[in-house]
Protein backbone atom coordinates (compact mmCIF):
# COMPACT_ATOMS: atom_id res chain seq x y z
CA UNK A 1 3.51 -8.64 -14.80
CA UNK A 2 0.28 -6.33 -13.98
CA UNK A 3 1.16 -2.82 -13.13
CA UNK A 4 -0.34 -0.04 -11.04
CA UNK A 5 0.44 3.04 -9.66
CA UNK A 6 -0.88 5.45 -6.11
CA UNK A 7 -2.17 9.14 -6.08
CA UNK A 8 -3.46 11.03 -3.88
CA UNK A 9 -5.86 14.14 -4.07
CA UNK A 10 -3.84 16.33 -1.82
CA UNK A 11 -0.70 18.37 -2.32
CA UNK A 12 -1.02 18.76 -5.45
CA UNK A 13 -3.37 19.83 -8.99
CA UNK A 14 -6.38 17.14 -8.68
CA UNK A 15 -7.32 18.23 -12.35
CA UNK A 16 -3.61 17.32 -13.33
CA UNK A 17 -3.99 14.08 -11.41
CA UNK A 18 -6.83 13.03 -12.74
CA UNK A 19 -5.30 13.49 -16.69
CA UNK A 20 -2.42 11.28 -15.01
CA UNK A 21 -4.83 8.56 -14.17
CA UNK A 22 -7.29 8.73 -17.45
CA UNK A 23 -4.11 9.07 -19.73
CA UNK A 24 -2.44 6.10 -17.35
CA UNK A 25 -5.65 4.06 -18.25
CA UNK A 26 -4.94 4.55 -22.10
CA UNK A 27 -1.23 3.62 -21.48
CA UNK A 28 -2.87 0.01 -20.32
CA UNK A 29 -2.31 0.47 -16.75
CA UNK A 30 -3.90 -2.09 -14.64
CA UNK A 31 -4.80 -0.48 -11.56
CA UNK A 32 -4.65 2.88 -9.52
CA UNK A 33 -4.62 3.02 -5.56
CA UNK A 34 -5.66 5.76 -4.44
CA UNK A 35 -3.57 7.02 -0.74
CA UNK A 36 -4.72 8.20 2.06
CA UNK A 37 -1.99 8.91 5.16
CA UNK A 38 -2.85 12.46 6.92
CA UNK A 39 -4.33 14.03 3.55
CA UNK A 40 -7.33 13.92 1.73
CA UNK A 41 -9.39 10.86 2.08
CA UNK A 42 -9.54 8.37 -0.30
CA UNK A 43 -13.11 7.24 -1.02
CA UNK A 44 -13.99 10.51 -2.33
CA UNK A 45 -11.46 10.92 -4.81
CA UNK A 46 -12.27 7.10 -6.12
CA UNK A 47 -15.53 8.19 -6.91
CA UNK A 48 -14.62 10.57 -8.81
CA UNK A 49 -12.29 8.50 -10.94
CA UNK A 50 -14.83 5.65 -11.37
CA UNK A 51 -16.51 8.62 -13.28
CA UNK A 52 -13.79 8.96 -15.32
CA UNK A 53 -12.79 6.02 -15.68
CA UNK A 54 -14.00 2.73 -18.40
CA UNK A 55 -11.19 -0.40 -17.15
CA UNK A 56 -8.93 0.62 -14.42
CA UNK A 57 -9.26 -1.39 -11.42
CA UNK A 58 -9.56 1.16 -8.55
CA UNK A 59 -8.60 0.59 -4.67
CA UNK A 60 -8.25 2.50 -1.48
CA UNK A 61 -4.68 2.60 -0.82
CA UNK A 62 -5.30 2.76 2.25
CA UNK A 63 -8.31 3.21 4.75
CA UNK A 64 -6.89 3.60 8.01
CA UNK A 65 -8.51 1.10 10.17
CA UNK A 66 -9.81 2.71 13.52
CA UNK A 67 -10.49 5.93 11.74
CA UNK A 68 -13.97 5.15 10.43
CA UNK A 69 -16.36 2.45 11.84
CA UNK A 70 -16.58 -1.11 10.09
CA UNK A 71 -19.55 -0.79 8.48
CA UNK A 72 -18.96 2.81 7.56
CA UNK A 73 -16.05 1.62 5.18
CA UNK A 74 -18.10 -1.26 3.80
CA UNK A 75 -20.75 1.42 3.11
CA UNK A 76 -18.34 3.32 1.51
CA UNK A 77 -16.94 -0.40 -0.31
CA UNK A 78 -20.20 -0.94 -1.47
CA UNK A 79 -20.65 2.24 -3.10
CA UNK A 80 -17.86 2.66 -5.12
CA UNK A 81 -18.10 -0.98 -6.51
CA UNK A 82 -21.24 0.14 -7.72
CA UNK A 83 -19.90 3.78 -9.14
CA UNK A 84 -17.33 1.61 -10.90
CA UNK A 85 -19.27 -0.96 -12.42
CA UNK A 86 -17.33 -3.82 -9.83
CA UNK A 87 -13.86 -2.22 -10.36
CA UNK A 88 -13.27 -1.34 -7.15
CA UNK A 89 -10.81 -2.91 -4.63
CA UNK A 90 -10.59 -2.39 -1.18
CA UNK A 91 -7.03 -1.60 0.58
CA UNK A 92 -7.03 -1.46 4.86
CA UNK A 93 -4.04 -1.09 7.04
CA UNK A 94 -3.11 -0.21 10.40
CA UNK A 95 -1.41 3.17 9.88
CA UNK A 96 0.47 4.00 12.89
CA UNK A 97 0.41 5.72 16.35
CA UNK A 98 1.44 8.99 14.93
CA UNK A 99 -1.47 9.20 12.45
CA UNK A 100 -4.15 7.40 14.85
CA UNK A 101 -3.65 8.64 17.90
CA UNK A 102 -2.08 12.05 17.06
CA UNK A 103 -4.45 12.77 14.45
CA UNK A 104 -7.83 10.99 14.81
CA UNK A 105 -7.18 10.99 18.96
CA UNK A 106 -8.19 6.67 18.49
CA UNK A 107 -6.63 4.25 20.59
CA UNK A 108 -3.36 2.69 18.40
CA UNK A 109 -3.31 -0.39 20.98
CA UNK A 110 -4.22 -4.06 19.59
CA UNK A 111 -4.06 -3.00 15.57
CA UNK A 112 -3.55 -6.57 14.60
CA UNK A 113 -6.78 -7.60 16.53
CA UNK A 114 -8.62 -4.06 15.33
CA UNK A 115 -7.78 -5.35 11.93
CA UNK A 116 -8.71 -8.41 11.84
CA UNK A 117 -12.13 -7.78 13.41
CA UNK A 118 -13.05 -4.85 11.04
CA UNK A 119 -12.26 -7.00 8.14
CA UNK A 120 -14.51 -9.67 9.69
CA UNK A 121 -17.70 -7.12 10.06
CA UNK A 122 -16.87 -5.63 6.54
CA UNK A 123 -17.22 -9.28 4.57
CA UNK A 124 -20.44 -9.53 7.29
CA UNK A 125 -21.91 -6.25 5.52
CA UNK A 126 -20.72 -6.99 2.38
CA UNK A 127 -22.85 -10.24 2.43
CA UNK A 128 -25.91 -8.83 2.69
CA UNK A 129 -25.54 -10.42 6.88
CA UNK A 130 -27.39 -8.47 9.62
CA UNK A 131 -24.14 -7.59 11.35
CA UNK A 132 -23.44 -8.47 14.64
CA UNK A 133 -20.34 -8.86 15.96
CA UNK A 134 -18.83 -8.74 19.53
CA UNK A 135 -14.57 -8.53 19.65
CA UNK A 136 -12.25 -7.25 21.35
CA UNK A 137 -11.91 -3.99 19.41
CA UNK A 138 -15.20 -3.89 17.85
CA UNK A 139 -18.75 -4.28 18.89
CA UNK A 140 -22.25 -4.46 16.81
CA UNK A 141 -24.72 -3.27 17.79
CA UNK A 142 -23.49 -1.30 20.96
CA UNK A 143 -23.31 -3.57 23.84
CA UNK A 144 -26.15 -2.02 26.39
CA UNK A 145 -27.90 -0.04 23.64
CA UNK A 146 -31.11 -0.12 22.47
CA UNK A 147 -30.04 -0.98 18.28
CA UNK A 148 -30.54 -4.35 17.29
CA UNK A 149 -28.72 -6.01 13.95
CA UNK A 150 -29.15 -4.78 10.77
CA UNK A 151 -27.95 -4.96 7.53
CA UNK A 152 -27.51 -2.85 4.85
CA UNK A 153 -30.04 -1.94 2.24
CA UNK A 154 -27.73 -1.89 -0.55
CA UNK A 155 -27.09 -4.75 -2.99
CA UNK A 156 -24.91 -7.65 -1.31
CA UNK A 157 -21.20 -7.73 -2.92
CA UNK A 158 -19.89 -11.08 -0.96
CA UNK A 159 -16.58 -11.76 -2.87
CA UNK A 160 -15.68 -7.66 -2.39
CA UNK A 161 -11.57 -7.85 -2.51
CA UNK A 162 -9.77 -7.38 0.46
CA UNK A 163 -6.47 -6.34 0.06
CA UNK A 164 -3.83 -5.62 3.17
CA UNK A 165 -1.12 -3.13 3.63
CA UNK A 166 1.25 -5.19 6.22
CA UNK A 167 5.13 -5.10 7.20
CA UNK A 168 5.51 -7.01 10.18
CA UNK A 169 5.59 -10.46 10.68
CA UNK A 170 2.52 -10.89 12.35
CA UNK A 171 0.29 -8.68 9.83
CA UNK A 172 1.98 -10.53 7.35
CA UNK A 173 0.62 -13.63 8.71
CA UNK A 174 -3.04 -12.23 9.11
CA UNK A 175 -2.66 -11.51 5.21
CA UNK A 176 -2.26 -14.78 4.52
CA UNK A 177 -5.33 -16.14 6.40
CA UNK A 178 -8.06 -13.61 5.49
CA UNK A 179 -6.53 -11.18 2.53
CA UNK A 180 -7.14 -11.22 -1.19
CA UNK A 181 -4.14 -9.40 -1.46
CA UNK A 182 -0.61 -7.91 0.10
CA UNK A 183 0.01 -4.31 -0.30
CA UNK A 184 3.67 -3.99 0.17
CA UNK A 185 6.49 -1.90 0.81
CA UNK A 186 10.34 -1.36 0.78
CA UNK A 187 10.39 -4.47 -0.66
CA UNK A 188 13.91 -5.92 -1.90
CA UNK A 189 13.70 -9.78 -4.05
CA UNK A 190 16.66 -10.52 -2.30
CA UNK A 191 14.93 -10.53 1.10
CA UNK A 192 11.59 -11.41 0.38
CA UNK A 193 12.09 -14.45 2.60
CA UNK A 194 11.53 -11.52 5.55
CA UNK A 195 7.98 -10.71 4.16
CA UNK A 196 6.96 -13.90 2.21
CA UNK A 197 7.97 -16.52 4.87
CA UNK A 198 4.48 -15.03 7.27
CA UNK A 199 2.91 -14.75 4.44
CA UNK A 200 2.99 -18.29 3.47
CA UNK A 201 2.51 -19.48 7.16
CA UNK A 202 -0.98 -17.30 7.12
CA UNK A 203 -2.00 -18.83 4.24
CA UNK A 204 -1.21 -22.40 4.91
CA UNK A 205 -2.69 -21.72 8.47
CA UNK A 206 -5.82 -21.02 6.20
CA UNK A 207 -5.52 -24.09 4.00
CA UNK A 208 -4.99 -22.07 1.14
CA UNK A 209 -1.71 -21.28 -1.23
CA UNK A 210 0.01 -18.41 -2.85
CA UNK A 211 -2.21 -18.43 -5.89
CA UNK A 212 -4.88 -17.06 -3.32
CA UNK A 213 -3.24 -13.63 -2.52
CA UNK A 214 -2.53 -11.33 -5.25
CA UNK A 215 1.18 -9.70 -4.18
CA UNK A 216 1.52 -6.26 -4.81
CA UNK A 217 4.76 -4.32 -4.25
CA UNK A 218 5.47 -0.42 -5.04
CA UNK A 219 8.83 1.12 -5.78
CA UNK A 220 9.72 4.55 -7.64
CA UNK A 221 10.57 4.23 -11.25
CA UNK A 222 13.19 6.25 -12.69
CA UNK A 223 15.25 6.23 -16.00
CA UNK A 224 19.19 7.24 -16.41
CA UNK A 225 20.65 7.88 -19.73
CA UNK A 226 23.81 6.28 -17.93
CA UNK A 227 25.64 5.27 -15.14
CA UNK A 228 26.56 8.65 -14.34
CA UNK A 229 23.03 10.05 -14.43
CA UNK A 230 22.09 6.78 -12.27
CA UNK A 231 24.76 7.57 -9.19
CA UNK A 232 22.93 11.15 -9.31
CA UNK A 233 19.67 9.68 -9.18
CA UNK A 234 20.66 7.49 -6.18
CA UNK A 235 22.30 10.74 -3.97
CA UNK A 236 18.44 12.72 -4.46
CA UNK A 237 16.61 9.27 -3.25
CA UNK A 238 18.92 8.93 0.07
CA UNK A 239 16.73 11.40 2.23
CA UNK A 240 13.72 9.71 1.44
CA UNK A 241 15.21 6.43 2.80
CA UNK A 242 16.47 8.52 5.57
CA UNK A 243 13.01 9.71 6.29
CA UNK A 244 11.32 6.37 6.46
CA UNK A 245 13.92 4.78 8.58
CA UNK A 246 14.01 7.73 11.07
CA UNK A 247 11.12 10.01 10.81
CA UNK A 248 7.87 7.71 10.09
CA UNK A 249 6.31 6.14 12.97
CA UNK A 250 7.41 7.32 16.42
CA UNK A 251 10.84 7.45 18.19
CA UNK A 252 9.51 3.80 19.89
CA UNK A 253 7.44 2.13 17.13
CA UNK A 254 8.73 2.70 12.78
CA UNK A 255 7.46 -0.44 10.92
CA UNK A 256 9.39 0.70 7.27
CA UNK A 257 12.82 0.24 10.18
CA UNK A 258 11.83 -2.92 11.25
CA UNK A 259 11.18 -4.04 7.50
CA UNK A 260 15.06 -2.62 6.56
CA UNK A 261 16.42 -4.45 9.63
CA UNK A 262 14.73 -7.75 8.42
CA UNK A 263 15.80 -7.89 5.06
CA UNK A 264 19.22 -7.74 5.81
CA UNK A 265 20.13 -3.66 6.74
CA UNK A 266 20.29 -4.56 10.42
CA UNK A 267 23.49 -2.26 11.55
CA UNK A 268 22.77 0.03 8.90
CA UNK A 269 19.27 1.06 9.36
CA UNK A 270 20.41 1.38 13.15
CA UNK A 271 22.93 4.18 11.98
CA UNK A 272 20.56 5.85 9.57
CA UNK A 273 17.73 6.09 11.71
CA UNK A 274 20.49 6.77 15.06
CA UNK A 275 20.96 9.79 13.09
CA UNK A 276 18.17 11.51 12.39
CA UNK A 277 16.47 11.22 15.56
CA UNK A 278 20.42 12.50 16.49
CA UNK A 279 18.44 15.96 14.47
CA UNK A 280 21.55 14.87 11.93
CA UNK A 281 19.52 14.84 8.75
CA UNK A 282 22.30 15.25 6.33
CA UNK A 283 24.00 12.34 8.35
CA UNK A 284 21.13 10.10 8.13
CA UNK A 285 20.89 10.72 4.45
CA UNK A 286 24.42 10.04 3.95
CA UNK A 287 24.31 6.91 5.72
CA UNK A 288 21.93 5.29 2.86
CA UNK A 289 23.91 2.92 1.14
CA UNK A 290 23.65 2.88 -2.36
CA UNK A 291 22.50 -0.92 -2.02
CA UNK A 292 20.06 0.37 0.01
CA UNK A 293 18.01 2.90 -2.71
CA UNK A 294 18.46 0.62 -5.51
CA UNK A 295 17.47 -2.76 -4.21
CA UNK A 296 14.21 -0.61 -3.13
CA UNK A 297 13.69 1.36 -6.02
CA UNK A 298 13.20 0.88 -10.01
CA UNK A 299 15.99 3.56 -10.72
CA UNK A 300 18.67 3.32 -13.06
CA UNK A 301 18.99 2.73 -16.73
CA UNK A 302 16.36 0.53 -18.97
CA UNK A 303 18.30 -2.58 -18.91
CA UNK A 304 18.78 -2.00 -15.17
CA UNK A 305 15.35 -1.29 -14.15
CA UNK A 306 14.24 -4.27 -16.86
CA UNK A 307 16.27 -6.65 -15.19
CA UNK A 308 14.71 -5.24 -11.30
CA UNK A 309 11.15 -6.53 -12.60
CA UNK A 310 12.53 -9.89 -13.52
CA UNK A 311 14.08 -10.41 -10.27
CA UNK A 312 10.60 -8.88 -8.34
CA UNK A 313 8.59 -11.00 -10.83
CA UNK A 314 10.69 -14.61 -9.76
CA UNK A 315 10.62 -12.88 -6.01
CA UNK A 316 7.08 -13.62 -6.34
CA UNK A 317 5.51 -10.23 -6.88
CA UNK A 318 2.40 -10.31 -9.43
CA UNK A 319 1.30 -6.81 -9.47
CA UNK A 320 4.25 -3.74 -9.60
CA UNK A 321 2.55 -0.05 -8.53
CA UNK A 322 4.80 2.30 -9.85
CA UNK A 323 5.47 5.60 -8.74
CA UNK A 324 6.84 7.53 -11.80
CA UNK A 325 9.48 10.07 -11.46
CA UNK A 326 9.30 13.47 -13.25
CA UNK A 327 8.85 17.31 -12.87
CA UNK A 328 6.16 17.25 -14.73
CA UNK A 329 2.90 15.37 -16.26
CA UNK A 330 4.32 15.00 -19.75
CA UNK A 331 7.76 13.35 -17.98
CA UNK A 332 5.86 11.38 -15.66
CA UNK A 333 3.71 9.31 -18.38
CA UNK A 334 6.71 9.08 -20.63
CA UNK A 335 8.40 6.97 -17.19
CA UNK A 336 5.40 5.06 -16.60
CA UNK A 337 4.74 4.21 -20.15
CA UNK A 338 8.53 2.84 -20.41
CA UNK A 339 7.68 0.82 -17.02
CA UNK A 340 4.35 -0.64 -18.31
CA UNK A 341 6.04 -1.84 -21.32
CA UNK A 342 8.98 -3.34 -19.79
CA UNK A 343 6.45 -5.17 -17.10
CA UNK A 344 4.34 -6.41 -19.37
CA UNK A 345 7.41 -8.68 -21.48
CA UNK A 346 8.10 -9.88 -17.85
């Protein structure tokens, strides 16, 4: 199994992130995403780690369509191939209204469309194509204006990856038809029929199979010394759940809900997320099943977490990004080292 992990250059030392990333490269890693959300922005941080970088695949983990124009991120595509030597991959998703609207002040209305058009002007640029395009969401050159077509003066990259971040069904589906790859989520083997099912109906819509979208999924890894230290481990990761069922998104629209609900956590995730937006925090986090953290996690002993990849591996998944646990740098690359070696026997 191919491995990965995410950072991000907020919140944090960027000199000690970037040692976590070159060191991460030694360890054999395959690939680092770099996030976005409502922090720093991810092209610029790429760059820098295509400087400091030799193998790594790189990839924007993600752009937030709607928050820069098409072409902008395929100039921005095109760039950072070229700063990497072709290592670069890149990620788009919708985001949410919270972050689009209440952030960028853009409209959060028709993302499936929004997406699926920028993706369509992006491969245009990417091509080498004078770009003109007239959707729904997106229009080149400005209807009524005085620009005509153009294309880009930089070096055509047609087969640029593509990869999408998607959780509902209908993203999912869009994957399928026009992605290189899936950037997942709170993603459990058991219920992968909830994600992979669209998946596969995008792709056969598309006349294409699996083998055409590289499946990524990300999970924290964690290692207990035994099942005590494992049941502790599980009570610090139930406010995180907690948070995604009830705090991401908006009181009428959470995606990372609507993924729990699917995969099996219906009346659960009802109670969880009831909760917090109750103002019950400590209720909410106590609600978490313990099913719930470690059928999304990598957390628990080696033989646990050994066995986890298995199961994600025969679930489908070909790439694992993991998100190391640990107080500090030294910690973190002794987890990820352990997970990069257990993935690769998978």
């Amino acid at each position: 199994m191919r491995t990965a992990t995410t950072v991000e250059a907020s919140g944090g030392d960027w000199r000690e992130t970037v040692e976590f990333v070159v060191e991460a490269e030694k360890l054999g890693l395959d690939d680092c995403w770099v996030a976005e959300a409502w922090g720093s922005d991810a092209p610029s941080a790429l760059g820098y780690l295509a400087a400091r970088t030799e193998r790594i695949r790189l990839g924007s983990g993600v752009i937030q369509v709607g928050t820069r124009s098409p072409v902008a991120v395929a100039q921005a595509a095109l760039t950072l191939h070229d700063m990497s030597g072709g290592r670069f991959v890149l990620g788009l998703g919708p985001s949410g209204p919270q972050v689009i609207e209440g952030l960028h002040g853009v409209p959060f209305a028709r993302p499936l469309t929004r997406l699926r058009e920028t993706v369509a002007v992006i491969r245009a640029a990417c091509a080498g194509e004078r770009v003109a395009y007239d959707g729904e969401t997106v229009a080149v050159p400005l209807p009524g204006g005085a620009g005509r077509p153009m294309r880009l003066s930089t070096s055509p990259v047609p087969d640029l990856p593509v990869f999408l971040a998607a959780l509902s069904p209908r993203m999912l589906e869009l994957t399928g038809r026009i992605a290189d790859g899936w950037l997942g989520t709170s993603f459990v083997p058991e219920g992968a029929a909830a994600y992979l099912g669209h998946l596969d109906a995008g792709l056969r819509a598309a006349g294409r199979d699996r083998s055409a979208v590289e499946i990524c999924q990300g999970a924290e890894v964690a290692f207990a010394a035994d099942a005590a230290q494992e049941s502790a481990m599980v009570d610090a990761r139930r406010p995180g759940i907690a948070f995604s069922l009830g705090g991401m998104g908006t009181a009428e629209q959470n995606f990372y809900f609507d993924a729990y609900r699917r995969q099996g956590w219906g009346e659960r995730a009802d109670a969880v997320r009831a909760a917090w937006l109750a103002g019950d925090r400590a209720g909410a986090a106590a609600t978490v099943t313990d099913e719930m953290v470690l059928g999304t996690t990598l957390v628990g002993t080696e033989e646990r977490v050994a066995a986890r990849l298995r199961d994600w591996a025969a679930a489908g998944v070909d790439t694992v990004r993991l998100y190391p646990a640990g107080e500090t740098l030294d910690e973190r690359l002794t987890t990820l080292a352990r997970a990069v070696e257990l993935a690769r026997a998978v």
